[in-house]
N, C-alpha and C. Protein backbone atom coordinates (compact mmCIF):
# COMPACT_ATOMS: atom_id res chain seq x y z
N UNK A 1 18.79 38.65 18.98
CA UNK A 1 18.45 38.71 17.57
C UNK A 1 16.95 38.55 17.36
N UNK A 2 16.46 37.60 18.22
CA UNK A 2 14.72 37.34 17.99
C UNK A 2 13.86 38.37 18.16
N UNK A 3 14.30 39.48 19.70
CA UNK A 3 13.70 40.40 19.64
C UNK A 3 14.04 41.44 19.05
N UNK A 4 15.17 41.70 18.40
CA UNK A 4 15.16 43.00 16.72
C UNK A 4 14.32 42.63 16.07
N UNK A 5 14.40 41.31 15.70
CA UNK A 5 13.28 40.87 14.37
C UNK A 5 12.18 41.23 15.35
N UNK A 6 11.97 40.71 16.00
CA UNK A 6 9.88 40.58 16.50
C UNK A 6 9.51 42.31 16.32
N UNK A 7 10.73 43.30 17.40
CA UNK A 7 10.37 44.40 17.16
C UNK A 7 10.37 45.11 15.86
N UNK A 8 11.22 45.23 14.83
CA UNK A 8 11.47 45.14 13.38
C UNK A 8 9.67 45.38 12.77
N UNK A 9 9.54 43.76 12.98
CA UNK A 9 8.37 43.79 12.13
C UNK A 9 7.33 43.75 12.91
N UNK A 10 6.84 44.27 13.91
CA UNK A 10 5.78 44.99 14.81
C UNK A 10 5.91 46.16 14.24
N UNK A 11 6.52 47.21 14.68
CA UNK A 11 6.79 48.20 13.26
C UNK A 11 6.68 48.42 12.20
N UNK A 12 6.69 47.18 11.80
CA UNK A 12 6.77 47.09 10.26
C UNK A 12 4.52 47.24 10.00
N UNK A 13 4.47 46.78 10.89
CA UNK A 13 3.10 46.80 10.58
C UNK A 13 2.02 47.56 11.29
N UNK A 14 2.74 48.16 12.13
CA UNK A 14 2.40 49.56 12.36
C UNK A 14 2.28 50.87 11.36
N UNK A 15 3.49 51.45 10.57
CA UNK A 15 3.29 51.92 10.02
C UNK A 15 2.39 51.35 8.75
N UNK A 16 2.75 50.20 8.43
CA UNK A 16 1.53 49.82 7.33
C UNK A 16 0.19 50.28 7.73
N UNK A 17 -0.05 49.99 8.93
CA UNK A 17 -1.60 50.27 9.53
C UNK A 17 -1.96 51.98 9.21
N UNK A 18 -0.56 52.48 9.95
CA UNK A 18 -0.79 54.41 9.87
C UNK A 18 -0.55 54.53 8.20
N UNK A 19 -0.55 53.84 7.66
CA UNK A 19 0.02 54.58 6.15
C UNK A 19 -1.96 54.12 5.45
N UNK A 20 -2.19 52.83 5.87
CA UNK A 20 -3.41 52.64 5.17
C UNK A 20 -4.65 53.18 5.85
N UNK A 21 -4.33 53.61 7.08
CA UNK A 21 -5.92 53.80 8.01
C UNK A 21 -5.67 55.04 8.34
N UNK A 22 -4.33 55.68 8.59
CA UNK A 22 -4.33 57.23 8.96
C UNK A 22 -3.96 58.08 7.64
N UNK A 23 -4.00 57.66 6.81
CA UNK A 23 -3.08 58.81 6.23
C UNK A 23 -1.74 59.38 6.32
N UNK A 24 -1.27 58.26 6.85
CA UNK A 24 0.44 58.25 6.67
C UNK A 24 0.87 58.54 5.59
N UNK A 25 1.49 59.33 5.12
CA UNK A 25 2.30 59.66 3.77
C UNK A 25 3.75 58.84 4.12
N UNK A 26 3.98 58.35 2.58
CA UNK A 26 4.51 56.86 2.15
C UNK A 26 5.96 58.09 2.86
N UNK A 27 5.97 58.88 2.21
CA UNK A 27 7.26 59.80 2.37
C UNK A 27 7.51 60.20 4.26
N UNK A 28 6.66 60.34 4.68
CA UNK A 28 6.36 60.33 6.01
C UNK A 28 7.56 59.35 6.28
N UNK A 29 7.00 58.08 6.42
CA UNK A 29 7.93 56.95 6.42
C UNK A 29 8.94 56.90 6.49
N UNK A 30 9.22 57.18 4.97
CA UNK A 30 10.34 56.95 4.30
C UNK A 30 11.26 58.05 5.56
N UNK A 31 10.62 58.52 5.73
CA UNK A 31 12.06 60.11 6.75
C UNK A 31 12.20 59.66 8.09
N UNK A 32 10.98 58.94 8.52
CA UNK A 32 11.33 57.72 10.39
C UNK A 32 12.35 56.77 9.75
N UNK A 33 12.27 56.39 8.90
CA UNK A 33 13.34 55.42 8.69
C UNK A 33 14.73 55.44 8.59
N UNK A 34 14.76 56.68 7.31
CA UNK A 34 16.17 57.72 7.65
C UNK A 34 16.55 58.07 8.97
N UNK A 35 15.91 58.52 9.60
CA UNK A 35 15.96 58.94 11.02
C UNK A 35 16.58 57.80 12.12
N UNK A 36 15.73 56.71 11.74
CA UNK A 36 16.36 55.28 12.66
C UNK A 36 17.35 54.94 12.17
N UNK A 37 17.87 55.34 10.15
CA UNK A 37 19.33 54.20 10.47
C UNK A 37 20.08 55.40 10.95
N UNK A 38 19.70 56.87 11.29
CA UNK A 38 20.92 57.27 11.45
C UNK A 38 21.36 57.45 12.90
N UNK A 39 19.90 56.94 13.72
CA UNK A 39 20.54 57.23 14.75
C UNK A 39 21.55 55.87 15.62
N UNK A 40 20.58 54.86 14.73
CA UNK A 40 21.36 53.48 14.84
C UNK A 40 23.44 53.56 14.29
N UNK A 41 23.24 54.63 13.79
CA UNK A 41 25.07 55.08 13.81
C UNK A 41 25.31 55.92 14.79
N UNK A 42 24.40 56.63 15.62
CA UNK A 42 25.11 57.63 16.01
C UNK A 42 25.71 57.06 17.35
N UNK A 43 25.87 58.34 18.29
CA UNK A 43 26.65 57.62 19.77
C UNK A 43 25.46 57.23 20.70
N UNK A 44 24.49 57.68 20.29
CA UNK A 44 23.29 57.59 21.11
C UNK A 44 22.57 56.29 21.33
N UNK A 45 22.93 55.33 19.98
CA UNK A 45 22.81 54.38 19.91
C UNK A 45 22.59 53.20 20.94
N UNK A 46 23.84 53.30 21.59
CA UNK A 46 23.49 52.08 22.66
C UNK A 46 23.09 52.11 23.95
N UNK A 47 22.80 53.44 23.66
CA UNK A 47 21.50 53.97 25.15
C UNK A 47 19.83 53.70 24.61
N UNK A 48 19.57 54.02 23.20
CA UNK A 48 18.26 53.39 22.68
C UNK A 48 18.10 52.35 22.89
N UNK A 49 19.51 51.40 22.60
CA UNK A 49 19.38 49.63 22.48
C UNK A 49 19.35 49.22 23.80
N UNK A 50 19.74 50.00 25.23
CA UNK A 50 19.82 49.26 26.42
C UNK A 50 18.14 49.61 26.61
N UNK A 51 17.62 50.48 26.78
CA UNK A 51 16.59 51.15 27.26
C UNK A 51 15.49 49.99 26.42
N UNK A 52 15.63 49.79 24.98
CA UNK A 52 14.90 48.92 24.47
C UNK A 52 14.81 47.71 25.10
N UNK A 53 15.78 47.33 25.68
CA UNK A 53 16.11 45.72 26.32
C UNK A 53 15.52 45.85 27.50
N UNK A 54 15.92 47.05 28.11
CA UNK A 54 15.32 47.34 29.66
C UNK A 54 13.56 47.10 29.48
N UNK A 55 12.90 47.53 28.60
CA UNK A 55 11.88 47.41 28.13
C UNK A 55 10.95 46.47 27.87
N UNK A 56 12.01 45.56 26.58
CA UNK A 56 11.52 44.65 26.85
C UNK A 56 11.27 43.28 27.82
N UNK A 57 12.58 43.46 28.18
CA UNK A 57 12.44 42.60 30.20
C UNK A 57 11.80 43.02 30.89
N UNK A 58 10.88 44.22 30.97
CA UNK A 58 9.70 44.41 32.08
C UNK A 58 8.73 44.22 31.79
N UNK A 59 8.43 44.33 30.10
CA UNK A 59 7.18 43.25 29.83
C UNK A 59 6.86 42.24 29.76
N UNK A 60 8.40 41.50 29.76
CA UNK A 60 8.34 40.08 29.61
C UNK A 60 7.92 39.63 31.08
N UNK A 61 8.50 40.38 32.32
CA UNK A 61 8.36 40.04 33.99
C UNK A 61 6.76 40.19 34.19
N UNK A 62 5.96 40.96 33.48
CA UNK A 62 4.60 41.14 33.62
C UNK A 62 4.08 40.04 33.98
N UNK A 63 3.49 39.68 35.01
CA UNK A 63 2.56 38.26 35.43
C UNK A 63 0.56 38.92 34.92
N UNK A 64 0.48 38.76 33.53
CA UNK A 64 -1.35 39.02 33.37
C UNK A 64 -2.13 38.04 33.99
């Protein structure tokens, strides 16, 4: 659950960044987002969510 939220709102302020410094159109947005809840239904789903996890456990193993 900690890392949905952390990733969530890393995102979340990403696009804030591309919407205020690039020229992100608000609508832009608005259609990645559509896009994520739908794929968060689709079957594809829990191959994004393993791959995300896989992900984030190899950054976490990183020794800087």
């Amino acid at each position: 659950m900690a890392l949905s939220i952390s990733a969530v709102m890393l995102m979340l302020v990403i696009v804030v960044v591309l919407i205020r410094r690039s020229n992100l159109k608000l609508a832009h947005a608005i259609i990645c987002a559509l896009l994520g809840f739908y794929l968060a239904s689709s079957s594809i789903a829990p191959s994004i969510s393993e791959v995300t996890s896989n992900l984030a456990g190899m950054i976490n193993g990183l020794k800087l």
